[in-house]
N, C-alpha and C. Protein backbone atom coordinates (compact mmCIF):
# COMPACT_ATOMS: atom_id res chain seq x y z
N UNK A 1 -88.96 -17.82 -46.81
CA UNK A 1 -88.31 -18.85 -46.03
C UNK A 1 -88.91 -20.21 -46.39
N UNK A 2 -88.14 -21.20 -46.48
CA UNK A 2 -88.05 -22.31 -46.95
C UNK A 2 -88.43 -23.31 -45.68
N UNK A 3 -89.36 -23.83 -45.79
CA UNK A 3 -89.84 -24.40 -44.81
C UNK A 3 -88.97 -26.49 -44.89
N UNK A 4 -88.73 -27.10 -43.88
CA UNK A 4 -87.53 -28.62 -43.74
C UNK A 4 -88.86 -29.07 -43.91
N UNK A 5 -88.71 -30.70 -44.43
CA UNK A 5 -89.65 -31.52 -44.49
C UNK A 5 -90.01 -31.95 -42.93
N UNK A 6 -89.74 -31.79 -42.20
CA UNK A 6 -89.94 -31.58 -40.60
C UNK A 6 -91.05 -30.77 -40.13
N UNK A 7 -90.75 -29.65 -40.41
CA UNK A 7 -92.08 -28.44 -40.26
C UNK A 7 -92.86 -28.39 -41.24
N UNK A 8 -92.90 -29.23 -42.34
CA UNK A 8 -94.00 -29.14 -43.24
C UNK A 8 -94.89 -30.18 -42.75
N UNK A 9 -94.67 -31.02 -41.92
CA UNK A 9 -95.00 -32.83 -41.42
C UNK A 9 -95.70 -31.87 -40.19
N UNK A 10 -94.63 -31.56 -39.36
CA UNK A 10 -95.44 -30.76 -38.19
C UNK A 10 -96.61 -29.92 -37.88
N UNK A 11 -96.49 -29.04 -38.87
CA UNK A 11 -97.62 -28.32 -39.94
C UNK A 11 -98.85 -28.53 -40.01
N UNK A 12 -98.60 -30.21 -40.82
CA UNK A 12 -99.81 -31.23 -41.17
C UNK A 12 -100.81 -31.47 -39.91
N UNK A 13 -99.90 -31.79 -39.38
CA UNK A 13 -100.68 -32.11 -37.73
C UNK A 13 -100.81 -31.60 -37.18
N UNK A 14 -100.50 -30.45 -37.07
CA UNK A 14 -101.27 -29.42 -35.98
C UNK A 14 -101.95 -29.20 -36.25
N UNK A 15 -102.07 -28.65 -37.82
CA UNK A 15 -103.49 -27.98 -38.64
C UNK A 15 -104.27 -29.11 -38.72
N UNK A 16 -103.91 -30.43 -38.70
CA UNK A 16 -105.34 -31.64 -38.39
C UNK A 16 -105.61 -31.40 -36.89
N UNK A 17 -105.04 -31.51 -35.93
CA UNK A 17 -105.43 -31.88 -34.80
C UNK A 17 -105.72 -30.66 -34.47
N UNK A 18 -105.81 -29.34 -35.05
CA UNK A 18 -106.82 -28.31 -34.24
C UNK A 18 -108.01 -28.37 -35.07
N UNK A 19 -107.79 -28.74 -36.17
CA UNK A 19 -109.73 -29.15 -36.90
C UNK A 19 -110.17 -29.85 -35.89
N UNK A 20 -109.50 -31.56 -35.59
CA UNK A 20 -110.11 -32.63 -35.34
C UNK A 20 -110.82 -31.93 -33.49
N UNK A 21 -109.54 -31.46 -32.67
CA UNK A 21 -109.60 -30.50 -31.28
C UNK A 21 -111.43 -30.05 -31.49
N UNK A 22 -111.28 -28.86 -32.55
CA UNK A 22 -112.19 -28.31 -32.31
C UNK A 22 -114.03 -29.12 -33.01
N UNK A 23 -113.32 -30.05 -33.89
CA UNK A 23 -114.86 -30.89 -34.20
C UNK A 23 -115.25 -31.56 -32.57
N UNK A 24 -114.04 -32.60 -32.38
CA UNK A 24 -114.49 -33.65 -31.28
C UNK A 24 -113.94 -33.20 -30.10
N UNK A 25 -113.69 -32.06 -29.49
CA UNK A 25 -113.24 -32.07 -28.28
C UNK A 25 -111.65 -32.97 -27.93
N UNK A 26 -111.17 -32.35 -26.94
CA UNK A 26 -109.79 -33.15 -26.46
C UNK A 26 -109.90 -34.50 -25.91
N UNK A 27 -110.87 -34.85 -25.24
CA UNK A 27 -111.06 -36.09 -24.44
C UNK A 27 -111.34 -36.88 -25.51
N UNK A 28 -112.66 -36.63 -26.67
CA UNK A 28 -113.32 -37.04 -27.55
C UNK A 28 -112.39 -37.35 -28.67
N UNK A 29 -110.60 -37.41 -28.78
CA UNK A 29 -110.09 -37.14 -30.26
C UNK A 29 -108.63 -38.50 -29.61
N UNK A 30 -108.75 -39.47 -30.70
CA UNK A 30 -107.35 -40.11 -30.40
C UNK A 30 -106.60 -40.09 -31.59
N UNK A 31 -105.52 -40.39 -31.26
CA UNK A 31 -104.07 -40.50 -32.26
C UNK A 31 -104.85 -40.66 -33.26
N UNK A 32 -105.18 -41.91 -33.77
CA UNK A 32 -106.09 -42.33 -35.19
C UNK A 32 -107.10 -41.12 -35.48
N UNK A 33 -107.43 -40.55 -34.96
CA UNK A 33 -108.38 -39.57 -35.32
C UNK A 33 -107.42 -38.46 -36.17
N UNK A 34 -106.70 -38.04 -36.00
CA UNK A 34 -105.67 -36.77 -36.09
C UNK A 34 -104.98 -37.63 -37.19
N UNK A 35 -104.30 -38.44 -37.31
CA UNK A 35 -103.78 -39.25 -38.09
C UNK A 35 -104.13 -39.19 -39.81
N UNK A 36 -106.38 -39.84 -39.20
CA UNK A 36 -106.89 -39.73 -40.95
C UNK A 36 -107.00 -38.40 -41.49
N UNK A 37 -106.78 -37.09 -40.75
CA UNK A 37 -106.75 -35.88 -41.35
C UNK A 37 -105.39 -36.20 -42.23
N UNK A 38 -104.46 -36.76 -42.05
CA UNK A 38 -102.88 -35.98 -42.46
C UNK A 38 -103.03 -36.93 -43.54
N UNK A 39 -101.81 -36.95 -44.40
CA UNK A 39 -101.02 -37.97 -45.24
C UNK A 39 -99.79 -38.58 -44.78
N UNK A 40 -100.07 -38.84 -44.00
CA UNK A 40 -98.65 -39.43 -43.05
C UNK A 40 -99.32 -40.89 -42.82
N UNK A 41 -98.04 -41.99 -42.53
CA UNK A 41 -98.81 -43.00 -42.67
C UNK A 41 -98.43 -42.85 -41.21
N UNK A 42 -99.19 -44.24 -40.20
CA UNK A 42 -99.30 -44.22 -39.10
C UNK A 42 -97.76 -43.80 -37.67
N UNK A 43 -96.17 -44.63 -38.57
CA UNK A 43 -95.63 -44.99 -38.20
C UNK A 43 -94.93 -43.35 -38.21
N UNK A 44 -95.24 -42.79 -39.36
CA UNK A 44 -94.59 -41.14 -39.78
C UNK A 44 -94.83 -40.43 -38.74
N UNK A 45 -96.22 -40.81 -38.68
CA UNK A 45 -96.79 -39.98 -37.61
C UNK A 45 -96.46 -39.68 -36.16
N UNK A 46 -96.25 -40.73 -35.64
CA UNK A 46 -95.78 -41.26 -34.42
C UNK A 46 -94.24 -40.81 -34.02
N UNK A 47 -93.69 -40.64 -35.45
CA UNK A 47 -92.36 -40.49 -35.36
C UNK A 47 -92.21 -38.89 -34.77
N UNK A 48 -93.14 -37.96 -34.77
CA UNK A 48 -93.17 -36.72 -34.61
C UNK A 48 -93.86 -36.68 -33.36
N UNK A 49 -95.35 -37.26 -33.09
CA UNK A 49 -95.84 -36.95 -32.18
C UNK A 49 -96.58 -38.92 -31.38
N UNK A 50 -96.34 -38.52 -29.82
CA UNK A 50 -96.16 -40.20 -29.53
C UNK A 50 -97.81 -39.69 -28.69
N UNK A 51 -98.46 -38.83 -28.67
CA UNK A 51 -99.74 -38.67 -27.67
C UNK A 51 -100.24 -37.03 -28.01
N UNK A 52 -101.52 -37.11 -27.49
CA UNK A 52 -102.47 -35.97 -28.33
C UNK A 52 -101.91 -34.73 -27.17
N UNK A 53 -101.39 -35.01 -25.50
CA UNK A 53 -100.81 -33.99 -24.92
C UNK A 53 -100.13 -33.34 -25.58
N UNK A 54 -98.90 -34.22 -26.10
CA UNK A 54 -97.56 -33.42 -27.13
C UNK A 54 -98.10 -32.21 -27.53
N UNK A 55 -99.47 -32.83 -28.59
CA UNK A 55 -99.52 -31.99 -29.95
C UNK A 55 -100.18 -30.87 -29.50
N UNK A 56 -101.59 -31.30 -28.53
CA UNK A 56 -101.90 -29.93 -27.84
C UNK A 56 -100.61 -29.01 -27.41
N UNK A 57 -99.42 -29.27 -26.46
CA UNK A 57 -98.73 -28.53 -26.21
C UNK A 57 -98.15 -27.58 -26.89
N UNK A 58 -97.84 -28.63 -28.33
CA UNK A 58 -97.15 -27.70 -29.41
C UNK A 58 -98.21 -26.72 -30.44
N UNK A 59 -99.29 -26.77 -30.19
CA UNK A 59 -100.46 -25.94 -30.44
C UNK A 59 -100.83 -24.53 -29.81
N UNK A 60 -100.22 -25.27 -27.98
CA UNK A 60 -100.13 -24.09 -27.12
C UNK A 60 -99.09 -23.18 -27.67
N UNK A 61 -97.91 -24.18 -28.16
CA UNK A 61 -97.07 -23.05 -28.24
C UNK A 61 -96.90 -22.01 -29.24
N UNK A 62 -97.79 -22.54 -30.77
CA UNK A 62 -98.06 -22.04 -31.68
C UNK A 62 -99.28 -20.46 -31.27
N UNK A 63 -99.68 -20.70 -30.42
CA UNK A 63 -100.72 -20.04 -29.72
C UNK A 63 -99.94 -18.75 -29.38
N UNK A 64 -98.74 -18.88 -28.28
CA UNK A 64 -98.44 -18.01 -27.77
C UNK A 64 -97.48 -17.57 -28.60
N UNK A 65 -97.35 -18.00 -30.05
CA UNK A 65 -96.37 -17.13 -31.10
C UNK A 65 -97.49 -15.98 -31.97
N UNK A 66 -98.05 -16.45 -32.17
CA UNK A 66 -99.32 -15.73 -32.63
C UNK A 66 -100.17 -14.50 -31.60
N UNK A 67 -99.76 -14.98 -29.99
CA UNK A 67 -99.84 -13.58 -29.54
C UNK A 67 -99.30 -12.55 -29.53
N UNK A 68 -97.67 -13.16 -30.02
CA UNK A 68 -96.18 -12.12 -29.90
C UNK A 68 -96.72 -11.40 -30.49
N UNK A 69 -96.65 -12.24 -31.90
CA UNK A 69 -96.96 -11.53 -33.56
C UNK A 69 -97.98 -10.54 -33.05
N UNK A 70 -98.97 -10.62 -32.51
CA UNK A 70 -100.47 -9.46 -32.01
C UNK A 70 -99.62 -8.34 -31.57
N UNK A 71 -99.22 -8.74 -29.86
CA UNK A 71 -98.66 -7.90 -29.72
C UNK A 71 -97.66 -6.75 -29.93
N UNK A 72 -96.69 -7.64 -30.72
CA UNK A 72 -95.75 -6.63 -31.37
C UNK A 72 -96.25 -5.68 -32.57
N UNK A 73 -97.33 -6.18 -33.46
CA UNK A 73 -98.14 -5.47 -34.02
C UNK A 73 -98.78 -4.21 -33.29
N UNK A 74 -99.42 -4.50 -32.16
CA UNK A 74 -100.08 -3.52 -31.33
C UNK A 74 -99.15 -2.27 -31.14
N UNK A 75 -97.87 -2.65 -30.73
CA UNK A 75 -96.61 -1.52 -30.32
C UNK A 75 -95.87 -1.34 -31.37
N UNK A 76 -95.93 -1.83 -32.49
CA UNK A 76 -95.21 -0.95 -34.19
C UNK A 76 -96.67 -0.11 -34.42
N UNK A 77 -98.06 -0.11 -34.11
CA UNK A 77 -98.82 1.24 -34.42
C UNK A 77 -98.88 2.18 -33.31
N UNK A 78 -98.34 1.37 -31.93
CA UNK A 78 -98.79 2.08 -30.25
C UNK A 78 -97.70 3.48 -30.72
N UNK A 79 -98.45 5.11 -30.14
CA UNK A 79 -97.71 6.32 -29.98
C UNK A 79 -96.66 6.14 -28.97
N UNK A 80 -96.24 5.46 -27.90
CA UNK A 80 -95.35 5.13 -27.36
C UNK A 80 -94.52 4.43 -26.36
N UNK A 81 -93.37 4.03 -25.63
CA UNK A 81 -92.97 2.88 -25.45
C UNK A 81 -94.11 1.99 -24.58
N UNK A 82 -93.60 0.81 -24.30
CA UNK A 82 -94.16 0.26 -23.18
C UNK A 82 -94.49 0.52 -22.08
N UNK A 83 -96.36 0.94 -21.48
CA UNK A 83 -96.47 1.28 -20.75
C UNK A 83 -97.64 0.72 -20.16
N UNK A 84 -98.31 0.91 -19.22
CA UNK A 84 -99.62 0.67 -18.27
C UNK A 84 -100.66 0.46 -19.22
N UNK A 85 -100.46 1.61 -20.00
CA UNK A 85 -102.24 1.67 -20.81
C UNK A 85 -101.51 0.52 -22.21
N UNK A 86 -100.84 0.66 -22.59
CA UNK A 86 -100.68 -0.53 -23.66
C UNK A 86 -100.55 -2.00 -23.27
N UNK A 87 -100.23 -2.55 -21.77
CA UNK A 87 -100.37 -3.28 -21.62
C UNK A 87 -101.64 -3.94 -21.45
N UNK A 88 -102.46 -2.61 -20.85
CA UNK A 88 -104.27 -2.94 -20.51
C UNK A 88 -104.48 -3.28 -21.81
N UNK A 89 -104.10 -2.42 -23.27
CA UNK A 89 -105.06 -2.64 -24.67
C UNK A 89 -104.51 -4.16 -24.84
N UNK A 90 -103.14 -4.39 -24.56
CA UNK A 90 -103.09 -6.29 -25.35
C UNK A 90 -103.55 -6.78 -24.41
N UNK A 91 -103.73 -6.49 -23.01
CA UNK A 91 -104.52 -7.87 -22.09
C UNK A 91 -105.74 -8.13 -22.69
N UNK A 92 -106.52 -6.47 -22.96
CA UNK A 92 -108.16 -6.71 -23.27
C UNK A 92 -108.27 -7.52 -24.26
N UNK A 93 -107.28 -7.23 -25.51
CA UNK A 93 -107.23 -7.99 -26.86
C UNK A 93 -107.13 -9.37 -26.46
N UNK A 94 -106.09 -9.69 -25.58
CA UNK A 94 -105.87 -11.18 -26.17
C UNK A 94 -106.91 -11.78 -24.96
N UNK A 95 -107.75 -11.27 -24.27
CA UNK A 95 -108.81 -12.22 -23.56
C UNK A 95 -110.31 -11.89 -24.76
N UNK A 96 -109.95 -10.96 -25.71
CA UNK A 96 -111.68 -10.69 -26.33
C UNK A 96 -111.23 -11.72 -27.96
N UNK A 97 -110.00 -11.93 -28.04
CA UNK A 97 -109.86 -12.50 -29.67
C UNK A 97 -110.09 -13.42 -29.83
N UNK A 98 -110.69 -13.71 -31.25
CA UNK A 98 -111.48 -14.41 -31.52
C UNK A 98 -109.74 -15.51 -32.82
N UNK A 99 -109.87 -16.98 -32.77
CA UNK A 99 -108.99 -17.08 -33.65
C UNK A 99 -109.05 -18.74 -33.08
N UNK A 100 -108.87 -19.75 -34.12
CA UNK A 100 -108.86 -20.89 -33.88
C UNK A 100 -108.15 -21.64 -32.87
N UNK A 101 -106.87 -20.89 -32.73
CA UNK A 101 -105.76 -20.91 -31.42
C UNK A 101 -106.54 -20.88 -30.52
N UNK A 102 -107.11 -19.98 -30.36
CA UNK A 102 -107.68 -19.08 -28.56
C UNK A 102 -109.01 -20.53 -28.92
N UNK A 103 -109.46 -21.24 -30.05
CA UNK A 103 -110.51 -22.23 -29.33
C UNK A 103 -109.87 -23.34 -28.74
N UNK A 104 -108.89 -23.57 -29.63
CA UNK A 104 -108.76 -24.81 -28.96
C UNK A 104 -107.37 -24.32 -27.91
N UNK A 105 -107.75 -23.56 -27.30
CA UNK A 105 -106.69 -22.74 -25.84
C UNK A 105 -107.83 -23.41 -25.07
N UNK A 106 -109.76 -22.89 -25.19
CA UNK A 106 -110.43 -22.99 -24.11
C UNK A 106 -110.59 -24.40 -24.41
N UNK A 107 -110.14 -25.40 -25.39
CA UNK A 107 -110.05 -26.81 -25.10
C UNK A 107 -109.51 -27.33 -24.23
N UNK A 108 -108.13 -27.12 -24.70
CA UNK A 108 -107.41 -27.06 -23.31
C UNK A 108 -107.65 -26.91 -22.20
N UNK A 109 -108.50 -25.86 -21.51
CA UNK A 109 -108.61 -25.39 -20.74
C UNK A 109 -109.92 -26.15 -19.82
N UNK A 110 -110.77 -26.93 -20.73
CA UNK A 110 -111.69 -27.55 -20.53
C UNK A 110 -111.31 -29.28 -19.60
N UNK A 111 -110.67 -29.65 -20.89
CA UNK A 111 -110.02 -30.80 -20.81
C UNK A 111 -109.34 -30.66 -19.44
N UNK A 112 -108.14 -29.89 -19.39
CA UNK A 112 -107.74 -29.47 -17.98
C UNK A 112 -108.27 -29.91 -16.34
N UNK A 113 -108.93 -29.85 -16.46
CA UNK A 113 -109.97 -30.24 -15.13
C UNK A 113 -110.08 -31.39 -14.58
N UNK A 114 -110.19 -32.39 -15.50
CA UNK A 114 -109.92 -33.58 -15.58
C UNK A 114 -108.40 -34.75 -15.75
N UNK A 115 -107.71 -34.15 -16.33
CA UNK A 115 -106.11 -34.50 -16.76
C UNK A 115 -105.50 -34.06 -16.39
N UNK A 116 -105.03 -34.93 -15.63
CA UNK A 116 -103.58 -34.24 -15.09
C UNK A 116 -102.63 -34.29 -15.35
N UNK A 117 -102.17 -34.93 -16.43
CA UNK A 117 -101.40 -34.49 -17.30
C UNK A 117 -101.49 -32.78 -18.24
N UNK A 118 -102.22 -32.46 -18.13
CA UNK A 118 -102.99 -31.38 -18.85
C UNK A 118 -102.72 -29.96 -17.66
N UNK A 119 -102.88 -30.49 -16.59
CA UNK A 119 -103.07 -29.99 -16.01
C UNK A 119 -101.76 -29.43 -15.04
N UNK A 120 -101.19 -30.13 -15.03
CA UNK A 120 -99.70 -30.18 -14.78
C UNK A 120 -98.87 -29.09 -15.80
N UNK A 121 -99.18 -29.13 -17.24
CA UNK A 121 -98.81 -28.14 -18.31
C UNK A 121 -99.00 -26.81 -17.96
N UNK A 122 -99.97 -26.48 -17.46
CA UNK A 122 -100.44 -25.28 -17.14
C UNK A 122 -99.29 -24.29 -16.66
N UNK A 123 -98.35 -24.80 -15.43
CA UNK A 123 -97.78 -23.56 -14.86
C UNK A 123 -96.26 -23.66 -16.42
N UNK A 124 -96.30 -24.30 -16.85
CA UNK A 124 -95.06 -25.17 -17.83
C UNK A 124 -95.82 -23.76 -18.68
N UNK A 125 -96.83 -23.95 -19.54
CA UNK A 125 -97.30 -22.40 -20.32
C UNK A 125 -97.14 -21.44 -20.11
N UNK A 126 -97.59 -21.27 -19.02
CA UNK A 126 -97.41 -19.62 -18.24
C UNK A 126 -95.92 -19.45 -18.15
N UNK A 127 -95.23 -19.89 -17.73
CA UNK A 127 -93.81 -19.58 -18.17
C UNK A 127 -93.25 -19.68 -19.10
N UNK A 128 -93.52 -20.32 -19.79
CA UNK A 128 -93.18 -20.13 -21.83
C UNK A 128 -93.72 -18.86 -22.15
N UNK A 129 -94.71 -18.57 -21.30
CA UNK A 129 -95.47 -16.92 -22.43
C UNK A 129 -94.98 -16.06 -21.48
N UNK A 130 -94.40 -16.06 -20.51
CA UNK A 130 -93.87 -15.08 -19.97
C UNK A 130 -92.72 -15.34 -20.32
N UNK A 131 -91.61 -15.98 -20.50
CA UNK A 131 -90.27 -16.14 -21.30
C UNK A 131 -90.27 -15.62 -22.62
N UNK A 132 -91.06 -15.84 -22.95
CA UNK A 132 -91.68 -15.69 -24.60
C UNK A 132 -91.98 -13.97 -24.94
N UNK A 133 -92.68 -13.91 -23.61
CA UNK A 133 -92.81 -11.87 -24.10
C UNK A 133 -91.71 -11.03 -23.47
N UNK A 134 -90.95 -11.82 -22.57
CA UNK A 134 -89.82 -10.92 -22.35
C UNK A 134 -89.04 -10.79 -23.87
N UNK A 135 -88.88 -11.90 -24.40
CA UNK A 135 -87.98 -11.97 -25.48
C UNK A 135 -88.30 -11.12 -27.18
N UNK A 136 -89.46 -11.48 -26.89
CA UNK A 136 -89.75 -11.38 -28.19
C UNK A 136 -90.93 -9.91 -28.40
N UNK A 137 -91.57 -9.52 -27.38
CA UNK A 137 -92.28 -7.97 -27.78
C UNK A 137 -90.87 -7.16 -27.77
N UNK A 138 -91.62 -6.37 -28.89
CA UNK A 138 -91.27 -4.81 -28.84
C UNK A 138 -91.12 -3.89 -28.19
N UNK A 139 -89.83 -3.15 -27.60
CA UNK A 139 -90.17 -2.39 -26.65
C UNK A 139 -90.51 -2.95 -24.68
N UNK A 140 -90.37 -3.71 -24.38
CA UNK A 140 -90.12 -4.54 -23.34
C UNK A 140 -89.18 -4.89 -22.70
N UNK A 141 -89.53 -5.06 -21.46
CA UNK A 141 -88.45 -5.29 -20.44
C UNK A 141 -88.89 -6.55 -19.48
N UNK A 142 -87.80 -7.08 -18.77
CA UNK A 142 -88.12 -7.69 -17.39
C UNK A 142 -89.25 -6.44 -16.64
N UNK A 143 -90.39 -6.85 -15.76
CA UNK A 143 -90.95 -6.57 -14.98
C UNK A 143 -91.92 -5.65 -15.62
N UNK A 144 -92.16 -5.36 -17.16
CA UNK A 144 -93.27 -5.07 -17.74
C UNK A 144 -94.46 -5.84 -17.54
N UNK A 145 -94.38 -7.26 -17.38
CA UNK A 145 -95.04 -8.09 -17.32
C UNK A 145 -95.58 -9.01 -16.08
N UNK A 146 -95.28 -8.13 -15.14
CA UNK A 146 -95.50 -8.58 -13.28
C UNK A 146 -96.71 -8.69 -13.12
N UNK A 147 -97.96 -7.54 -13.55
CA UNK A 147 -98.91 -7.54 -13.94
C UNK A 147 -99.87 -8.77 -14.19
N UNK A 148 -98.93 -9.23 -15.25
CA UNK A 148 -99.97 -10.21 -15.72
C UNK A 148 -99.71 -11.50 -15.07
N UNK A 149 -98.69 -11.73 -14.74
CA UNK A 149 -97.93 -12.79 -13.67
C UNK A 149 -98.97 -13.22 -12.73
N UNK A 150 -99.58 -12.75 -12.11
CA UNK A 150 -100.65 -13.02 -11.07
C UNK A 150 -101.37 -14.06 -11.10
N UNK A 151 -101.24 -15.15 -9.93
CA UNK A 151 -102.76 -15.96 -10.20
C UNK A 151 -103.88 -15.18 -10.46
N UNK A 152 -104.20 -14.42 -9.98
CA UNK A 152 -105.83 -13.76 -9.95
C UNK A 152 -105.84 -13.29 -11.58
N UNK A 153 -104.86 -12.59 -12.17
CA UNK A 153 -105.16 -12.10 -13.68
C UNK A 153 -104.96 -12.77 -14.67
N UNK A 154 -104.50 -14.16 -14.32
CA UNK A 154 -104.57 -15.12 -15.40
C UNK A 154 -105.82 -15.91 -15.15
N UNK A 155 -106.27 -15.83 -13.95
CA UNK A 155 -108.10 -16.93 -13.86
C UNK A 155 -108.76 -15.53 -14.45
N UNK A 156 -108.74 -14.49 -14.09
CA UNK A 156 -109.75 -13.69 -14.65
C UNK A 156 -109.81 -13.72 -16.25
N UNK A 157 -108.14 -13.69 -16.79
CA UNK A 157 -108.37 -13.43 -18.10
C UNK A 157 -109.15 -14.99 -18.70
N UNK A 158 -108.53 -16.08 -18.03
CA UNK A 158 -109.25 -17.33 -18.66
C UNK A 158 -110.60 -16.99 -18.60
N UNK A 159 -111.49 -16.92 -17.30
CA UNK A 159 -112.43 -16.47 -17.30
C UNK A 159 -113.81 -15.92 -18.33
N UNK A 160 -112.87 -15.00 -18.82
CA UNK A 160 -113.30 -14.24 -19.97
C UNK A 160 -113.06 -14.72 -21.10
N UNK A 161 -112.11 -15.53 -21.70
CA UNK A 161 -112.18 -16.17 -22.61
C UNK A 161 -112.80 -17.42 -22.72
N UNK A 162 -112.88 -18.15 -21.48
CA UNK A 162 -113.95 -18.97 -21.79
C UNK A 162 -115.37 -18.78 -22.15
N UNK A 163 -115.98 -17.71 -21.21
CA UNK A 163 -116.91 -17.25 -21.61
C UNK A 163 -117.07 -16.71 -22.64
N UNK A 164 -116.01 -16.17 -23.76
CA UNK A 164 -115.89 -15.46 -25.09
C UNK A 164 -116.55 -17.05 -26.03
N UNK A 165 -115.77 -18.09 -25.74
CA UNK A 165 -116.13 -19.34 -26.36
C UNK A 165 -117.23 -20.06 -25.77
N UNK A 166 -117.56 -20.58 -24.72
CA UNK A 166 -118.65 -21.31 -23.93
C UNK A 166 -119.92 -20.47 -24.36
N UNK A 167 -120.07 -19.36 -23.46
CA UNK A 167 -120.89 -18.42 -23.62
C UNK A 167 -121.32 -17.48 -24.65
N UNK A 168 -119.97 -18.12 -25.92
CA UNK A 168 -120.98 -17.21 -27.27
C UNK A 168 -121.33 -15.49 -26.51
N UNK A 169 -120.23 -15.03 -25.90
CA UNK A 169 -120.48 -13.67 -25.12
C UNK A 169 -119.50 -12.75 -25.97
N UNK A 170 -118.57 -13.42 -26.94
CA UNK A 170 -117.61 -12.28 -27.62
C UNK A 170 -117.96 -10.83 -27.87
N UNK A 171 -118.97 -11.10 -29.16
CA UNK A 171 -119.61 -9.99 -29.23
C UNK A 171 -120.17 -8.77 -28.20
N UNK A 172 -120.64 -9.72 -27.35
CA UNK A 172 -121.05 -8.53 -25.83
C UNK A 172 -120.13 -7.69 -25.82
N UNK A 173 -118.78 -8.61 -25.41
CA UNK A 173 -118.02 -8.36 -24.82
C UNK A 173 -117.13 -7.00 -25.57
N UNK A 174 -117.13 -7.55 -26.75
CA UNK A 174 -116.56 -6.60 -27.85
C UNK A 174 -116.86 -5.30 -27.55
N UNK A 175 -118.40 -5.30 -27.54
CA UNK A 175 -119.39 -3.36 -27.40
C UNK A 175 -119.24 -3.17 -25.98
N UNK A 176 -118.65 -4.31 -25.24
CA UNK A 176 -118.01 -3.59 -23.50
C UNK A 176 -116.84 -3.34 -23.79
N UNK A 177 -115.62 -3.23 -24.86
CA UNK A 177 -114.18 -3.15 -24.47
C UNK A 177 -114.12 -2.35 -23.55
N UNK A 178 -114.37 -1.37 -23.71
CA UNK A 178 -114.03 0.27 -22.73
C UNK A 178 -114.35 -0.23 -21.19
N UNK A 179 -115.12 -1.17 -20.96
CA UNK A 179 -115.70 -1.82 -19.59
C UNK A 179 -114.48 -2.33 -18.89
N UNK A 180 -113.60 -3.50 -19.93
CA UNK A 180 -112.78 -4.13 -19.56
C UNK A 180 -111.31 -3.62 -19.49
N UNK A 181 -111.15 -2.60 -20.46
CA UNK A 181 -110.12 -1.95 -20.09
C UNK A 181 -110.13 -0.80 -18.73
N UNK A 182 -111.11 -0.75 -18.18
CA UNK A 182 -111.15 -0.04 -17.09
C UNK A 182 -110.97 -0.85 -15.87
N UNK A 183 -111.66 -1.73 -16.09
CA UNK A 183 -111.42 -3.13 -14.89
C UNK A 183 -109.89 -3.70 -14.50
N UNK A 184 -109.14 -3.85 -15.94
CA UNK A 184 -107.80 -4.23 -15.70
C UNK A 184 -107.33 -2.98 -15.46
N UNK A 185 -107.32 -1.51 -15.66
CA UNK A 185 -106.57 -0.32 -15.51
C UNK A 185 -106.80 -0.56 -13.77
N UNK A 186 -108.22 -0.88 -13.21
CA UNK A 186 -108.16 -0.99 -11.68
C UNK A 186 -107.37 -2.19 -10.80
N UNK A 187 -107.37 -3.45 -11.75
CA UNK A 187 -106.75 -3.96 -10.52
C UNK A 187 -104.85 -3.91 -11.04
N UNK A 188 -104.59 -2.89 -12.35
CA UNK A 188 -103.25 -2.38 -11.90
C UNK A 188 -103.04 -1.77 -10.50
N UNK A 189 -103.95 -0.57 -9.91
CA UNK A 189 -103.88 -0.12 -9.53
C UNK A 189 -103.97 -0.91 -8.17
N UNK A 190 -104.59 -2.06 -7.59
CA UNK A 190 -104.42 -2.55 -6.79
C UNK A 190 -103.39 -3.57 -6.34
N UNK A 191 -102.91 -4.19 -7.95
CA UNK A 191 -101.71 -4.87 -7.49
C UNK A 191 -100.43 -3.34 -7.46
N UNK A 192 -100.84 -2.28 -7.98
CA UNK A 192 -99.72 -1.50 -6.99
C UNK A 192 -99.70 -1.07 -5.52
N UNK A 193 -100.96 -1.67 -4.98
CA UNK A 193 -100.98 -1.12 -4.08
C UNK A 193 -100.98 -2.22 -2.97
N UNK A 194 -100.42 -3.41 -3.52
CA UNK A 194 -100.21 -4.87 -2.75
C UNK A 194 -101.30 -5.28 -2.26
N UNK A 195 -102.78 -5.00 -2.82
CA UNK A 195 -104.08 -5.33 -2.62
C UNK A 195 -104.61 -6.63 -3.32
N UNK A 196 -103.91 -7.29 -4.64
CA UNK A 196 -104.03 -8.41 -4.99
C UNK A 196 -103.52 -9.97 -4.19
N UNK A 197 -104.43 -10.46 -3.70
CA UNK A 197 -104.27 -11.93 -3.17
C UNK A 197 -103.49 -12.96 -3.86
């Protein structure tokens, strides 16, 4: 596939502004910064992206294509359809993976706290990746994904991925998988049992 001089430009800048993301931080990085990575002259630039929110966003969204791609990978080797325990193996995966996306996700996520613009995006994501995996996994349905819907299992999974990045805990975390897939197998069991807040 033949990539438009559009997405080759787009390309440019994302792949600068997740270097520049992950050298200087989100707060720490302006337009001009992201800019001297590319070959675009200033005005090119602008013409695509008018603020560093945009580009984070469209980073996010590059993010949550690259989880499809995981996931649907996971269920072309999974023994069979969509179920409880395959949903536990991609939750554990995509809170333990390691990948330039998922850093500058806990950028995001950092930055967040402070911006509210940033911060405002948040519920805007979560419904792109839940739109996003109805559509696009393998083997899926509406209400496969209720589960993960939860305030409580999206702070937990951030949780853990921050700490995968902040805390330099990946690795731990890695020789605990079996820990964490037991933890989410339990609070399935409690959001079936209308025990989740």
């Amino acid at each position: 596939m033949t990539l438009s001089i559009r997405e080759i430009r787009q390309k440019e800048i994302l792949d600068a502004a997740t270097k520049v993301f992950i050298r200087q931080g989100f707060n720490n990085t302006s337009m001009e910064d992201i800019i001297a990575e590319t070959s675009l002259s200033k005005g090119g630039f602008y013409y695509y992206y008018k603020n560093t929110v945009n580009i984070l966003h469209d980073l996010m969204k590059q993010g949550m294509a690259y989880r499809m791609s995981k996931m649907n990978e996971f269920m072309t080797n999974y023994s069979s359809v969509m179920d409880k325990q395959a949903l536990v193996e991609m939750l554990v995966d995509k809170m333990l993976d390691e990948s330039e996306l998922m850093s500058v996700y806990v950028i995001y996520l950092q930055a967040a706290k402070n911006n509210k613009e940033l911060k405002a995006l948040f519920p805007v994501l979560v419904e792109e990746t839940l739109s996003l995996a109805y559509k696009d996994i393998k083997g899926s349905c509406i209400g496969d994904f209720k589960y993960y819907a939860t305030d409580f299992m999206i702070f937990f999974m951030n949780t853990i991925i921050l700490g995968c990045e902040i805390l330099d805990a990946r690795d731990n975390f890695k020789k605990n998988r079996d820990f964490f897939v037991e933890i989410v197998k339990l609070y399935f069991d409690y959001f079936d049992r209308g025990d989740i807040k």
